[in-house]
Protein backbone atom coordinates (compact mmCIF):
# COMPACT_ATOMS: atom_id res chain seq x y z
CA UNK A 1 0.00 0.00 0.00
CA UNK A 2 1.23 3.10 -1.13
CA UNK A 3 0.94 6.51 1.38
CA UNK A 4 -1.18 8.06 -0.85
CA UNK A 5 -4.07 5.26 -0.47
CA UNK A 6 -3.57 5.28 3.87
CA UNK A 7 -4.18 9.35 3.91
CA UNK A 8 -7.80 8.99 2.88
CA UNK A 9 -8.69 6.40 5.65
CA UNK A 10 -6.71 8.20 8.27
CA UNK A 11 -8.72 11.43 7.65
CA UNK A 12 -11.90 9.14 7.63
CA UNK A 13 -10.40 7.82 11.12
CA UNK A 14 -9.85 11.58 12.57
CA UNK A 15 -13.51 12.26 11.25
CA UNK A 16 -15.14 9.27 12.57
CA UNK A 17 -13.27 10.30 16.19
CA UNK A 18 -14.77 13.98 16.06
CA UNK A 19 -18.35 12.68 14.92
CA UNK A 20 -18.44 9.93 17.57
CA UNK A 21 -16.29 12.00 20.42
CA UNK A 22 -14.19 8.93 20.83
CA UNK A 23 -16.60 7.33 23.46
CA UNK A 24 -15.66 4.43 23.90
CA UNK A 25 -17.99 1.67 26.15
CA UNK A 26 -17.64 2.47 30.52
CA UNK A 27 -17.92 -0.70 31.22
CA UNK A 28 -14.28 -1.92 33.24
CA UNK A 29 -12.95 -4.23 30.21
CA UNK A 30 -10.75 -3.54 27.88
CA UNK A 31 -8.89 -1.66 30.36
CA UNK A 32 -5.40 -3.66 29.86
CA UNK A 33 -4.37 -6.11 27.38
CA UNK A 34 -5.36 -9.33 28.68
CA UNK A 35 -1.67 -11.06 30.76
CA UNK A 36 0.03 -13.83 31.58
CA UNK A 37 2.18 -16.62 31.25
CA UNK A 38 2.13 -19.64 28.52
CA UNK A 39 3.92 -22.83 28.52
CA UNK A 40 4.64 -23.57 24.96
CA UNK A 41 7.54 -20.29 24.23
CA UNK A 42 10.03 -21.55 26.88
CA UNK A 43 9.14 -25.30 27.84
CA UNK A 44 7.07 -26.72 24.34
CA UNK A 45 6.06 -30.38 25.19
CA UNK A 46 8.55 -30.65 28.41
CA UNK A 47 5.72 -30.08 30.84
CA UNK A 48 4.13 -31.52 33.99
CA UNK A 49 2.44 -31.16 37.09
CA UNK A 50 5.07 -29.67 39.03
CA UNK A 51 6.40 -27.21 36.88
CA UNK A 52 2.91 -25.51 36.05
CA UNK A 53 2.38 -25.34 40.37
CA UNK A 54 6.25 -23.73 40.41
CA UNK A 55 5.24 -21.29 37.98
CA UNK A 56 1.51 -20.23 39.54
CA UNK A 57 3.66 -19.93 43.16
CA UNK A 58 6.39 -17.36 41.10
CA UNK A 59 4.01 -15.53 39.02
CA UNK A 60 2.65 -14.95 42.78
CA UNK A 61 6.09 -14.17 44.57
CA UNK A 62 7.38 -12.29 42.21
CA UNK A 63 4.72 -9.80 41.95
CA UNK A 64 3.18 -10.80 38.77
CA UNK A 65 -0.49 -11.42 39.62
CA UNK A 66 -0.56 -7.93 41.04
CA UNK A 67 0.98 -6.25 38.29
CA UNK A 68 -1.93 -8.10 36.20
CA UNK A 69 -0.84 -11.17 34.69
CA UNK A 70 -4.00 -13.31 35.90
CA UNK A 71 -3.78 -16.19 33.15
CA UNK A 72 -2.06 -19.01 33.34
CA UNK A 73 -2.09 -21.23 30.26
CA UNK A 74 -1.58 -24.93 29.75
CA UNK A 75 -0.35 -25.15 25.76
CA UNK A 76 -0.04 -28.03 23.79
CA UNK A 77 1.33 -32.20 25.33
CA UNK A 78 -0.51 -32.11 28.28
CA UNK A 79 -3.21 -34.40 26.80
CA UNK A 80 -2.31 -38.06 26.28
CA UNK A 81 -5.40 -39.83 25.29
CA UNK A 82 -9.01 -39.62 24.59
CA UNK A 83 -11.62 -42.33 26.58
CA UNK A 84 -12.85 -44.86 24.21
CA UNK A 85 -16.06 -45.06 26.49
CA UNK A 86 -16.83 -41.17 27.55
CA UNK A 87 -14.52 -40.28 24.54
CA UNK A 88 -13.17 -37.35 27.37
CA UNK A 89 -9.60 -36.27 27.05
CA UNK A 90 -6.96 -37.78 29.72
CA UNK A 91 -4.08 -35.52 30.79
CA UNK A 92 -1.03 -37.55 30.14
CA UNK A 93 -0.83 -39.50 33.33
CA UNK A 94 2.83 -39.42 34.45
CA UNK A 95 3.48 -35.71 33.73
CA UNK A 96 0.07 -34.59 34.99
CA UNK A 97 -0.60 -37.40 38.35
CA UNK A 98 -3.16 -35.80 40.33
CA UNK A 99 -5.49 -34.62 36.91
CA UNK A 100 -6.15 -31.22 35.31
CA UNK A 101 -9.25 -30.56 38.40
CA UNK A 102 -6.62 -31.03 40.83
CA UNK A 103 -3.97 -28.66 38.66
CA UNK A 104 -6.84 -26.28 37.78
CA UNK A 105 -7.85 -25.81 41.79
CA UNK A 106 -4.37 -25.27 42.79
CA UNK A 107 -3.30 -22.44 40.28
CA UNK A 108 -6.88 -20.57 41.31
CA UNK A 109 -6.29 -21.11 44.81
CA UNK A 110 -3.25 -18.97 44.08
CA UNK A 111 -5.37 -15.82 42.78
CA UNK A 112 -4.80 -17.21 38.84
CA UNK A 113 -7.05 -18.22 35.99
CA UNK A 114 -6.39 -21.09 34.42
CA UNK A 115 -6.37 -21.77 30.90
CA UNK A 116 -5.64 -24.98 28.94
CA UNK A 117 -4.57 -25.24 25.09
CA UNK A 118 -7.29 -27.60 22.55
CA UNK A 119 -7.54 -27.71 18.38
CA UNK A 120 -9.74 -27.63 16.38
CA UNK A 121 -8.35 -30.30 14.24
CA UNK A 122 -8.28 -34.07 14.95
CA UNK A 123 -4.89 -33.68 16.67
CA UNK A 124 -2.92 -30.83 18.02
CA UNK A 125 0.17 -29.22 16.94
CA UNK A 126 1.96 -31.73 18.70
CA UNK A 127 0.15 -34.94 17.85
CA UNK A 128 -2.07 -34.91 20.84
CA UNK A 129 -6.10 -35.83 20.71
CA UNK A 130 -7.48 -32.52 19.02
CA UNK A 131 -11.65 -31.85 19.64
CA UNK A 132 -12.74 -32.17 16.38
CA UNK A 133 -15.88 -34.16 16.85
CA UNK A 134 -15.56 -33.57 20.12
CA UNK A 135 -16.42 -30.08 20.99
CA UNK A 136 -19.13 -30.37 23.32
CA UNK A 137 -17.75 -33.02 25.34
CA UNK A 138 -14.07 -31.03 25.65
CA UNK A 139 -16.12 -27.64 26.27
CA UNK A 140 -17.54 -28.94 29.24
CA UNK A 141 -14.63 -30.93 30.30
CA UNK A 142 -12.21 -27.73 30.17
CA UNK A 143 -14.98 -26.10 31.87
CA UNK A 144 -15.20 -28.48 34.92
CA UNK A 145 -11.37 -28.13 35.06
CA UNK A 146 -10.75 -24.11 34.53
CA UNK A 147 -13.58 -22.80 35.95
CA UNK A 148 -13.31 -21.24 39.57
CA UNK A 149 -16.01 -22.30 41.65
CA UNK A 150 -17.68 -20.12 44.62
């Protein structure tokens, strides 16, 4: 794009700003980008139980959680198979012993949100079960696992 095609939409974009006064919704989101901590830039697949705890209790000590960073995401390889019966994704079981509840409960009982990684495919990125054809069942799975309760 050339800069004589971007001038037209930027004085479109002052205009639209003096029509509309810039208002903008006063509702409390949208105040900060949304921050946190993923697994899959430093560790990719080496990941378990223990090092996802570790890393809730730092982004606590360290002064993370109340400089914002509230998320905590699980990425890709922490999924090992699906049921054949309830056809519900298993965490793997050696890396991940006590489950994802368990793993879920403790990084919310630290002040986090939790946040695990899915695909839309039949597998992930990494080869793991993906939720195609599943949807509903992992939506309510991740649900039961991520979601704080009162």
């Amino acid at each position: 794009m050339n800069r004589m095609s971007t001038v037209p939409f930027a004085v479109l974009s002052v205009i639209a700003l003096a029509v509309t006064g810039g208002q903008c919704l006063d509702n409390g989101l949208g105040l900060k980008p949304q921050m946190g901590w993923n697994s899959w830039n430093h560790f990719h697949c080496g990941i378990n139980e223990q090092l996802i705890k570790d890393t809730a209790d730092r982004m606590v000590s360290t002064g993370l959680l109340a400089a914002g960073y509230v998320y905590l995401n699980l990425d890709d390889c922490w999924a090992k198979t699906r049921d054949n019966t309830t056809h519900v994704v298993a965490p793997d079981p050696v890396a991940f012993p006590s489950g994802m509840k368990a793993l879920g409960d403790y990084v919310h009982s630290k002040g986090l949100k939790f946040g695990v990684y899915s695909d839309s495919g039949s597998k992930t990125c990494a080869g793991r079960p993906g939720s195609l054809g599943y949807e509903d069942i992992d939506a309510k799975t991740y649900a039961e696992w991520v979601s704080r309760r009162p």
